[in-house]
PDB file of N, CA and C in Angstrom:
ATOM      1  N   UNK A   1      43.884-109.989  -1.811  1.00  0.00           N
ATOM      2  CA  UNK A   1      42.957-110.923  -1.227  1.00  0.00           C
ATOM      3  C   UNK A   1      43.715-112.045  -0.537  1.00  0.00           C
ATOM      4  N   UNK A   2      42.590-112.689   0.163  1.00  0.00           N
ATOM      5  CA  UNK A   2      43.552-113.552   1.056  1.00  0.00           C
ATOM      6  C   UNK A   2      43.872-115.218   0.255  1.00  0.00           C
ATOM      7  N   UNK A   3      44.290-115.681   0.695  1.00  0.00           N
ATOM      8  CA  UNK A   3      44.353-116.883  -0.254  1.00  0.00           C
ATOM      9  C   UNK A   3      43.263-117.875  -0.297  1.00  0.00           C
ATOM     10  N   UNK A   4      42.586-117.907   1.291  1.00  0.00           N
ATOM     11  CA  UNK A   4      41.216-118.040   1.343  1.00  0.00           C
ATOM     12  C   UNK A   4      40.119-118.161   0.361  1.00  0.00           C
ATOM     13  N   UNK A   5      40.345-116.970   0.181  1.00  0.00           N
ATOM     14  CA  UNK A   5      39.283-116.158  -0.793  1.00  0.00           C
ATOM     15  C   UNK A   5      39.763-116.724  -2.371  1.00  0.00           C
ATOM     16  N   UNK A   6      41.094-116.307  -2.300  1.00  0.00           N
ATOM     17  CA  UNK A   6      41.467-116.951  -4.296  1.00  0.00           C
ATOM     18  C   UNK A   6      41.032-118.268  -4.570  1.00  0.00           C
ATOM     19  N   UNK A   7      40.810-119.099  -3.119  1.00  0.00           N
ATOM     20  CA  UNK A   7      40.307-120.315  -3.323  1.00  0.00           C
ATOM     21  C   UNK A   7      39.031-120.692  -3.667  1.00  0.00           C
ATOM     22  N   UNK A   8      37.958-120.156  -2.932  1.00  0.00           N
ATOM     23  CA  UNK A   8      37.429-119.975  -3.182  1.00  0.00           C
ATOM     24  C   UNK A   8      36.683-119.307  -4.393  1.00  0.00           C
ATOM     25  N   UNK A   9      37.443-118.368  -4.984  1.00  0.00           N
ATOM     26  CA  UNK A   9      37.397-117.639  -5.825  1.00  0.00           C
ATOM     27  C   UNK A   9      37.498-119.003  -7.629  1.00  0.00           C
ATOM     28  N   UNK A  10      38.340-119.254  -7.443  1.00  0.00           N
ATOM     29  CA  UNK A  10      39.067-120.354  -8.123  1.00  0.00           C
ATOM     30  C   UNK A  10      37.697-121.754  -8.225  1.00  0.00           C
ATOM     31  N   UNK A  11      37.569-121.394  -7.174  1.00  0.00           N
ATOM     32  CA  UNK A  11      36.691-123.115  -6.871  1.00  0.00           C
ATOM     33  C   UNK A  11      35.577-122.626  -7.744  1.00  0.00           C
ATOM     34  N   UNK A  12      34.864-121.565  -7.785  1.00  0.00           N
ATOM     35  CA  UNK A  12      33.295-120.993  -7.876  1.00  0.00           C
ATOM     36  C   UNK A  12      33.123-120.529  -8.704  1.00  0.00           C
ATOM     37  N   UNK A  13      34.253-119.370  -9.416  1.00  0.00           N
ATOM     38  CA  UNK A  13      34.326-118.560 -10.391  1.00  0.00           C
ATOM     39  C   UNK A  13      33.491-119.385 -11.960  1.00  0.00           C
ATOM     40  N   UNK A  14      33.385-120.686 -12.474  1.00  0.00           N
ATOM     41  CA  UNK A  14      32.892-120.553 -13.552  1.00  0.00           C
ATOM     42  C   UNK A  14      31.910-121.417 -13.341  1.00  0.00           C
ATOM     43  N   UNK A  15      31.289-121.409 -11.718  1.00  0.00           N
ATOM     44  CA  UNK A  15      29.787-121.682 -11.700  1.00  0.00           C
ATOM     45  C   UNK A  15      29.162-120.410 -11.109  1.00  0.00           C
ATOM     46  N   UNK A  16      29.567-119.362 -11.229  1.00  0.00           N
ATOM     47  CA  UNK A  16      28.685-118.418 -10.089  1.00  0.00           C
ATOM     48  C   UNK A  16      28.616-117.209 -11.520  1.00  0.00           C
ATOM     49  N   UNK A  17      28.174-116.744 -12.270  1.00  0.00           N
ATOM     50  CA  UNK A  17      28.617-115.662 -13.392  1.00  0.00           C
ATOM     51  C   UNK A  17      28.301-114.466 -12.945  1.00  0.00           C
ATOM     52  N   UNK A  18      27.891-114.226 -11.443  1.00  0.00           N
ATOM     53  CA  UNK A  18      27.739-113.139 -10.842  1.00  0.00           C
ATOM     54  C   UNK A  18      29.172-112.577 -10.009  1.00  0.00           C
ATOM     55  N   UNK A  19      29.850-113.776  -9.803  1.00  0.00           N
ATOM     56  CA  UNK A  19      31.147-113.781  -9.017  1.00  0.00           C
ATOM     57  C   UNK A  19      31.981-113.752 -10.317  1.00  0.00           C
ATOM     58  N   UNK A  20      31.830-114.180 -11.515  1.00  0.00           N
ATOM     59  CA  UNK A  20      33.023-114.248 -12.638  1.00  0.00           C
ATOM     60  C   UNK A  20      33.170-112.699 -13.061  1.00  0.00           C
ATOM     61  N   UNK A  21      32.021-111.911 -13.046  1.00  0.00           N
ATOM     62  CA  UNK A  21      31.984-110.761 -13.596  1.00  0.00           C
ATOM     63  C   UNK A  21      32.378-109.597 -12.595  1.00  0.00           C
ATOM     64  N   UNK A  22      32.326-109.954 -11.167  1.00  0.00           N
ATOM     65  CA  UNK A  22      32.956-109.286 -10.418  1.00  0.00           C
ATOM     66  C   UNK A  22      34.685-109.695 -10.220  1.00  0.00           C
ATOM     67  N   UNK A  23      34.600-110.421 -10.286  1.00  0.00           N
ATOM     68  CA  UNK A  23      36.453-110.977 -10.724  1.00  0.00           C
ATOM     69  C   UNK A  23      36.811-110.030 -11.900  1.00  0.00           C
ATOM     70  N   UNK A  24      36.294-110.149 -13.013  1.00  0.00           N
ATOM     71  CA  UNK A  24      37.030-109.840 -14.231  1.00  0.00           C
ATOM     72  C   UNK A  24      36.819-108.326 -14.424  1.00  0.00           C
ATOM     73  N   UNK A  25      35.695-107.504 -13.711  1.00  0.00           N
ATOM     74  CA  UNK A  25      35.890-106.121 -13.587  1.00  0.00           C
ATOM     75  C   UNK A  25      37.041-105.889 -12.548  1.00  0.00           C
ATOM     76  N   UNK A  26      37.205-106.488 -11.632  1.00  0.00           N
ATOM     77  CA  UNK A  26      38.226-106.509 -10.481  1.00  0.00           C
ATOM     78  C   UNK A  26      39.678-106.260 -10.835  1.00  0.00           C
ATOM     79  N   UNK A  27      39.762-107.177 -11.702  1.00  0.00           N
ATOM     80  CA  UNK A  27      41.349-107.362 -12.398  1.00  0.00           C
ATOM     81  C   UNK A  27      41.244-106.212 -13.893  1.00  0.00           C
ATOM     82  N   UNK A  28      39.833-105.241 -14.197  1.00  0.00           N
ATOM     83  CA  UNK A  28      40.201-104.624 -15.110  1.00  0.00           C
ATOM     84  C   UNK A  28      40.634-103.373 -14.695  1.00  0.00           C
ATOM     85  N   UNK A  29      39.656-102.848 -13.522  1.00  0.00           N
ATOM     86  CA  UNK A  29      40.059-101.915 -13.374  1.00  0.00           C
ATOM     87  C   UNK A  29      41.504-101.621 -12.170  1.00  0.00           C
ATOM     88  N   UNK A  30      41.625-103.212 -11.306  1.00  0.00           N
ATOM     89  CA  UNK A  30      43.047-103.343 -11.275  1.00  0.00           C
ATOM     90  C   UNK A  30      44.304-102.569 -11.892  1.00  0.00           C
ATOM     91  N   UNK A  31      44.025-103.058 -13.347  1.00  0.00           N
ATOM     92  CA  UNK A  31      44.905-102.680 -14.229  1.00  0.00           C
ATOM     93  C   UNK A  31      45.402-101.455 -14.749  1.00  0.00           C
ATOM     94  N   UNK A  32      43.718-100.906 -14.775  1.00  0.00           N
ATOM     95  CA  UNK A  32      43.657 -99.343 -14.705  1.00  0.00           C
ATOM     96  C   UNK A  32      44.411 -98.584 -14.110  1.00  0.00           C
ATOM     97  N   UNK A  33      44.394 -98.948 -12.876  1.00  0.00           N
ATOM     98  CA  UNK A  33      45.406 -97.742 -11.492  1.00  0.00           C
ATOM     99  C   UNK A  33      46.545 -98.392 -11.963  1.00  0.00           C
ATOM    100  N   UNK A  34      46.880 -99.482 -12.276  1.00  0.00           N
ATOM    101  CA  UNK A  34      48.039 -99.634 -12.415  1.00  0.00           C
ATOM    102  C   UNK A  34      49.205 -98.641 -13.615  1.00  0.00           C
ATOM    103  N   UNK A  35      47.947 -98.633 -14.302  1.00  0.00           N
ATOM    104  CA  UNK A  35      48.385 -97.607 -15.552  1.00  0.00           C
ATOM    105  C   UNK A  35      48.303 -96.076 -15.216  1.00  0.00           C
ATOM    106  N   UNK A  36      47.413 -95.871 -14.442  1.00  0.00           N
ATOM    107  CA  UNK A  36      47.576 -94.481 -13.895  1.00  0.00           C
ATOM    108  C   UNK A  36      48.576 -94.442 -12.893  1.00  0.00           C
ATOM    109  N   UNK A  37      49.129 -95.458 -11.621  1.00  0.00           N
ATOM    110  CA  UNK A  37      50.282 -95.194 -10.838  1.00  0.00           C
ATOM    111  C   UNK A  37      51.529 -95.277 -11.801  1.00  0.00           C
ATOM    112  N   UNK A  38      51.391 -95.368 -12.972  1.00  0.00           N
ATOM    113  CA  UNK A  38      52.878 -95.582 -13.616  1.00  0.00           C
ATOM    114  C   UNK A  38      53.304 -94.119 -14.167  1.00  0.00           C
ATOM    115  N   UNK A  39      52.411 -93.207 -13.941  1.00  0.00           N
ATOM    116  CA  UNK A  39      52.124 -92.147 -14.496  1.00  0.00           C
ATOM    117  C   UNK A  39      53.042 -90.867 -13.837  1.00  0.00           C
ATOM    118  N   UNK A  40      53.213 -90.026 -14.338  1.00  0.00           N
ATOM    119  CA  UNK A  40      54.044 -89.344 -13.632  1.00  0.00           C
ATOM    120  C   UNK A  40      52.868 -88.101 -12.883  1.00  0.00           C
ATOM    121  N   UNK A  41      52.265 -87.642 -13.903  1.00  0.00           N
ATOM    122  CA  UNK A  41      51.738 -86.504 -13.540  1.00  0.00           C
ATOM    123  C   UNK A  41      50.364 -87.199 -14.157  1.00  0.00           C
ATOM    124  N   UNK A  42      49.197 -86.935 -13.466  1.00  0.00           N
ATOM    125  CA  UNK A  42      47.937 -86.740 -13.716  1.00  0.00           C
ATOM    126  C   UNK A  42      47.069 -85.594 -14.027  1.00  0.00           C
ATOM    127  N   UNK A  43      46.233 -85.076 -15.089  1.00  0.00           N
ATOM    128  CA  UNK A  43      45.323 -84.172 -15.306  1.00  0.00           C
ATOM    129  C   UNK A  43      44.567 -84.432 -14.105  1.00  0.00           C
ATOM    130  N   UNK A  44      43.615 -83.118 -14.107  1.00  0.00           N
ATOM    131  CA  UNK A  44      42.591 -83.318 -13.083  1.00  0.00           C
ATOM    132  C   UNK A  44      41.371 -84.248 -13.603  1.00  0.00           C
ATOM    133  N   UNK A  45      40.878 -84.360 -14.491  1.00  0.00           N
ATOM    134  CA  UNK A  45      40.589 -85.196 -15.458  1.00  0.00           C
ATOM    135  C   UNK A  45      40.819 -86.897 -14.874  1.00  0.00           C
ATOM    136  N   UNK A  46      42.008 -87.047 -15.028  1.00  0.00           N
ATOM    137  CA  UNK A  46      42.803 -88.072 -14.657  1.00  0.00           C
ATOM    138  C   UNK A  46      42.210 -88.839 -13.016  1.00  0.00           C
ATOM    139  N   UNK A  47      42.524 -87.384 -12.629  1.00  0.00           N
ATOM    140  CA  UNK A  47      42.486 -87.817 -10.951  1.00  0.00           C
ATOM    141  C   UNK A  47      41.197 -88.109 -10.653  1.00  0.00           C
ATOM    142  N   UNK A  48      40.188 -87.539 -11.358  1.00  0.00           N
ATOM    143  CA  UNK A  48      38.752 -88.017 -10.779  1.00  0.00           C
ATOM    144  C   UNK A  48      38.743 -89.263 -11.621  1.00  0.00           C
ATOM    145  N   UNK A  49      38.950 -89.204 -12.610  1.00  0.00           N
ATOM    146  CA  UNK A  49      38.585 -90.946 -13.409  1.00  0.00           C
ATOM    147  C   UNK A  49      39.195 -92.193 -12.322  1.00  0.00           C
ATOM    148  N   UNK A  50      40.652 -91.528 -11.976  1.00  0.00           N
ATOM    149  CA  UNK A  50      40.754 -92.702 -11.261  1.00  0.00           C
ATOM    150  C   UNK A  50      40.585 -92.998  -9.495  1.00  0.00           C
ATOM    151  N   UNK A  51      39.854 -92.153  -9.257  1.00  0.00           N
ATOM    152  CA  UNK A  51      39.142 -91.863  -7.997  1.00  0.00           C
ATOM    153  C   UNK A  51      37.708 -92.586  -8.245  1.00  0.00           C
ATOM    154  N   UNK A  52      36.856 -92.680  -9.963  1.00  0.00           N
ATOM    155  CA  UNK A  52      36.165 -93.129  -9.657  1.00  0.00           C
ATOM    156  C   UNK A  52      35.882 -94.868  -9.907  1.00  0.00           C
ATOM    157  N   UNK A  53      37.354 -95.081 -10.708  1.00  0.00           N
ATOM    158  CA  UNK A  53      38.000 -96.927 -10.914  1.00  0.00           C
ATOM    159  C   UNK A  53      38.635 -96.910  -9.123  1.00  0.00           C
ATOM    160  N   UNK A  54      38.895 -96.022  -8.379  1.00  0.00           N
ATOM    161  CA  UNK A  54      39.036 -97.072  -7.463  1.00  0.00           C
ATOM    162  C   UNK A  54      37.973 -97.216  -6.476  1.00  0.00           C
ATOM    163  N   UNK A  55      36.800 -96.336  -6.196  1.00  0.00           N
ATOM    164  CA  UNK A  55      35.231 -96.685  -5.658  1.00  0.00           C
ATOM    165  C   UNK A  55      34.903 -98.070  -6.815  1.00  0.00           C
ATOM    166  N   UNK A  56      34.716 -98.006  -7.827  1.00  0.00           N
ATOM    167  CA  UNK A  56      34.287 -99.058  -8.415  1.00  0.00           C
ATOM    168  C   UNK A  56      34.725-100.505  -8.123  1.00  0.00           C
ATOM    169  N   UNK A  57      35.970-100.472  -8.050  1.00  0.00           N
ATOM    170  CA  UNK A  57      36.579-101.427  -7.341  1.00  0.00           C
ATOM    171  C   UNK A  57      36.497-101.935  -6.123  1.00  0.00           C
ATOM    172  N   UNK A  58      36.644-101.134  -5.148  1.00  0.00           N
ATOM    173  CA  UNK A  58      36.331-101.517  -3.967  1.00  0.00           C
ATOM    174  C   UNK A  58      34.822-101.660  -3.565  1.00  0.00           C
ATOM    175  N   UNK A  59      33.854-101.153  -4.368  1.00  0.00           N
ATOM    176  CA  UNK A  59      32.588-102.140  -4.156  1.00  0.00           C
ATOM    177  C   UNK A  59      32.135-103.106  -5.078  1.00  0.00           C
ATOM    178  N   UNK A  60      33.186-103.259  -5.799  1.00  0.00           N
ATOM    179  CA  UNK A  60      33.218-104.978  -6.705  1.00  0.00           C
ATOM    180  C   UNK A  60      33.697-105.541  -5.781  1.00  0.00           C
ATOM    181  N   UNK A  61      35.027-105.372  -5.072  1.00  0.00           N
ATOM    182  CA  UNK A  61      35.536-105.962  -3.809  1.00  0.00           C
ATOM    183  C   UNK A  61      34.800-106.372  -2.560  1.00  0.00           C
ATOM    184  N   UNK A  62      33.952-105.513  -2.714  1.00  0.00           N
ATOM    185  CA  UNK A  62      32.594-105.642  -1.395  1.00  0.00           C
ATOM    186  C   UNK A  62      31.903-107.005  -1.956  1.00  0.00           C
ATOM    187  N   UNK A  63      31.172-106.684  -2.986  1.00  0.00           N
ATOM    188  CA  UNK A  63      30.343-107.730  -3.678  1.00  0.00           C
ATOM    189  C   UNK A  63      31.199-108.681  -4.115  1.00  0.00           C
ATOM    190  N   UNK A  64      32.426-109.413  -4.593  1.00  0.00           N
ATOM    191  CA  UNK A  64      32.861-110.160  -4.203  1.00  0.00           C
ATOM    192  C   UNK A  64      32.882-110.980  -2.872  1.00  0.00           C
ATOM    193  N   UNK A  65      33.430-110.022  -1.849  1.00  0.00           N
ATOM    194  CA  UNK A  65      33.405-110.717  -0.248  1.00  0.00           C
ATOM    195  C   UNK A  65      31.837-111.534  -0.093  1.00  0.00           C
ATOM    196  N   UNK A  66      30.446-110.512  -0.540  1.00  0.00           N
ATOM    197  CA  UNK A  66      29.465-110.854  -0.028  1.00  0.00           C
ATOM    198  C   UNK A  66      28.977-112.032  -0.766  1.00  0.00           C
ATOM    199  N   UNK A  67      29.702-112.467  -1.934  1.00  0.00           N
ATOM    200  CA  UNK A  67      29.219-113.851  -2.679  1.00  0.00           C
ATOM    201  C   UNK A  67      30.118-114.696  -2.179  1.00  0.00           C
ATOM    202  N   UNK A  68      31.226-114.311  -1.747  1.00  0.00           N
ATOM    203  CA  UNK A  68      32.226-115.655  -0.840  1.00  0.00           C
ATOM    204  C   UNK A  68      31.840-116.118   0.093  1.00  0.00           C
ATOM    205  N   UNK A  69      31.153-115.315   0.944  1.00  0.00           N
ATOM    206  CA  UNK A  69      30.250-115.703   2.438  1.00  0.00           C
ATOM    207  C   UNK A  69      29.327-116.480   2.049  1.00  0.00           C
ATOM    208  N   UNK A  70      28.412-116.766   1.112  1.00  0.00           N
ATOM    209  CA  UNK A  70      27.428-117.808   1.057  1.00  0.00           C
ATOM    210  C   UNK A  70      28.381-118.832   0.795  1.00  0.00           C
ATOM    211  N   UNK A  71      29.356-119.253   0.216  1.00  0.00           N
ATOM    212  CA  UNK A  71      29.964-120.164  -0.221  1.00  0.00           C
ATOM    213  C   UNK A  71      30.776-120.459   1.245  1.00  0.00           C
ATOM    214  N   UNK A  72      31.001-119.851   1.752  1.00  0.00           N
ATOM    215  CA  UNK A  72      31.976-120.146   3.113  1.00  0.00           C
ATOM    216  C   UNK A  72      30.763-120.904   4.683  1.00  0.00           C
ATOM    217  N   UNK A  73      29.938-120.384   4.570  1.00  0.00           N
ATOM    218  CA  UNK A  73      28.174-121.450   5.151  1.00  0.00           C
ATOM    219  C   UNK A  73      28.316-122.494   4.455  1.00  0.00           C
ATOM    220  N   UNK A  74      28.596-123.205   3.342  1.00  0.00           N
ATOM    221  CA  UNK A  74      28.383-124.352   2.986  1.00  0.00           C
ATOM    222  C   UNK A  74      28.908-125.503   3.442  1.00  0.00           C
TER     223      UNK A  74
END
C-alpha cells in the first residue's frame, strides 16, 4: 500500500471497525501466503487454499481502498 493509504489507514483504523477488520484480516491472511511461499512444495490441497487467501485478500484490499475514498472527500 501506498503510504497515503497507511496514513490514512493509521488515522481511521480505531474509529471505523469496518476498516479495522479489513486491516486485521489483511495482515492475516498476509501472513498466510507468507507461510505458504516459504514452502517448498505445495499439495493440491494447498494450492487451492491459497488461491482462495489470496482472492480473499485482494477483495479485503478492494474494500479497504473503498472505505479510504470516503475519508479522502473529507
Amino acid at each position: 500500500m501506498e503510504k497515503s493509504d497507511e496514513d490514512l489507514i493509521a488515522r481511521y483504523v480505531d474509529q471505523d471497525d469496518e476498516l479495522k477488520k479489513h486491516v486485521e484480516n489483511h495482515k492475516r491472511f498476509e501472513n498466510c501466503l507468507e507461510d505458504f511461499n516459504r514452502r517448498v512444495y505445495l499439495t493440491p490441497e494447498e494450492e487451492i487454499e491459497k488461491k482462495k487467501i489470496q482472492k480473499m485478500k485482494l477483495h479485503g484490499k478492494d474494500r479497504i481502498h473503498r472505505i479510504l475514498s470516503k475519508y479522502r472527500e473529507k
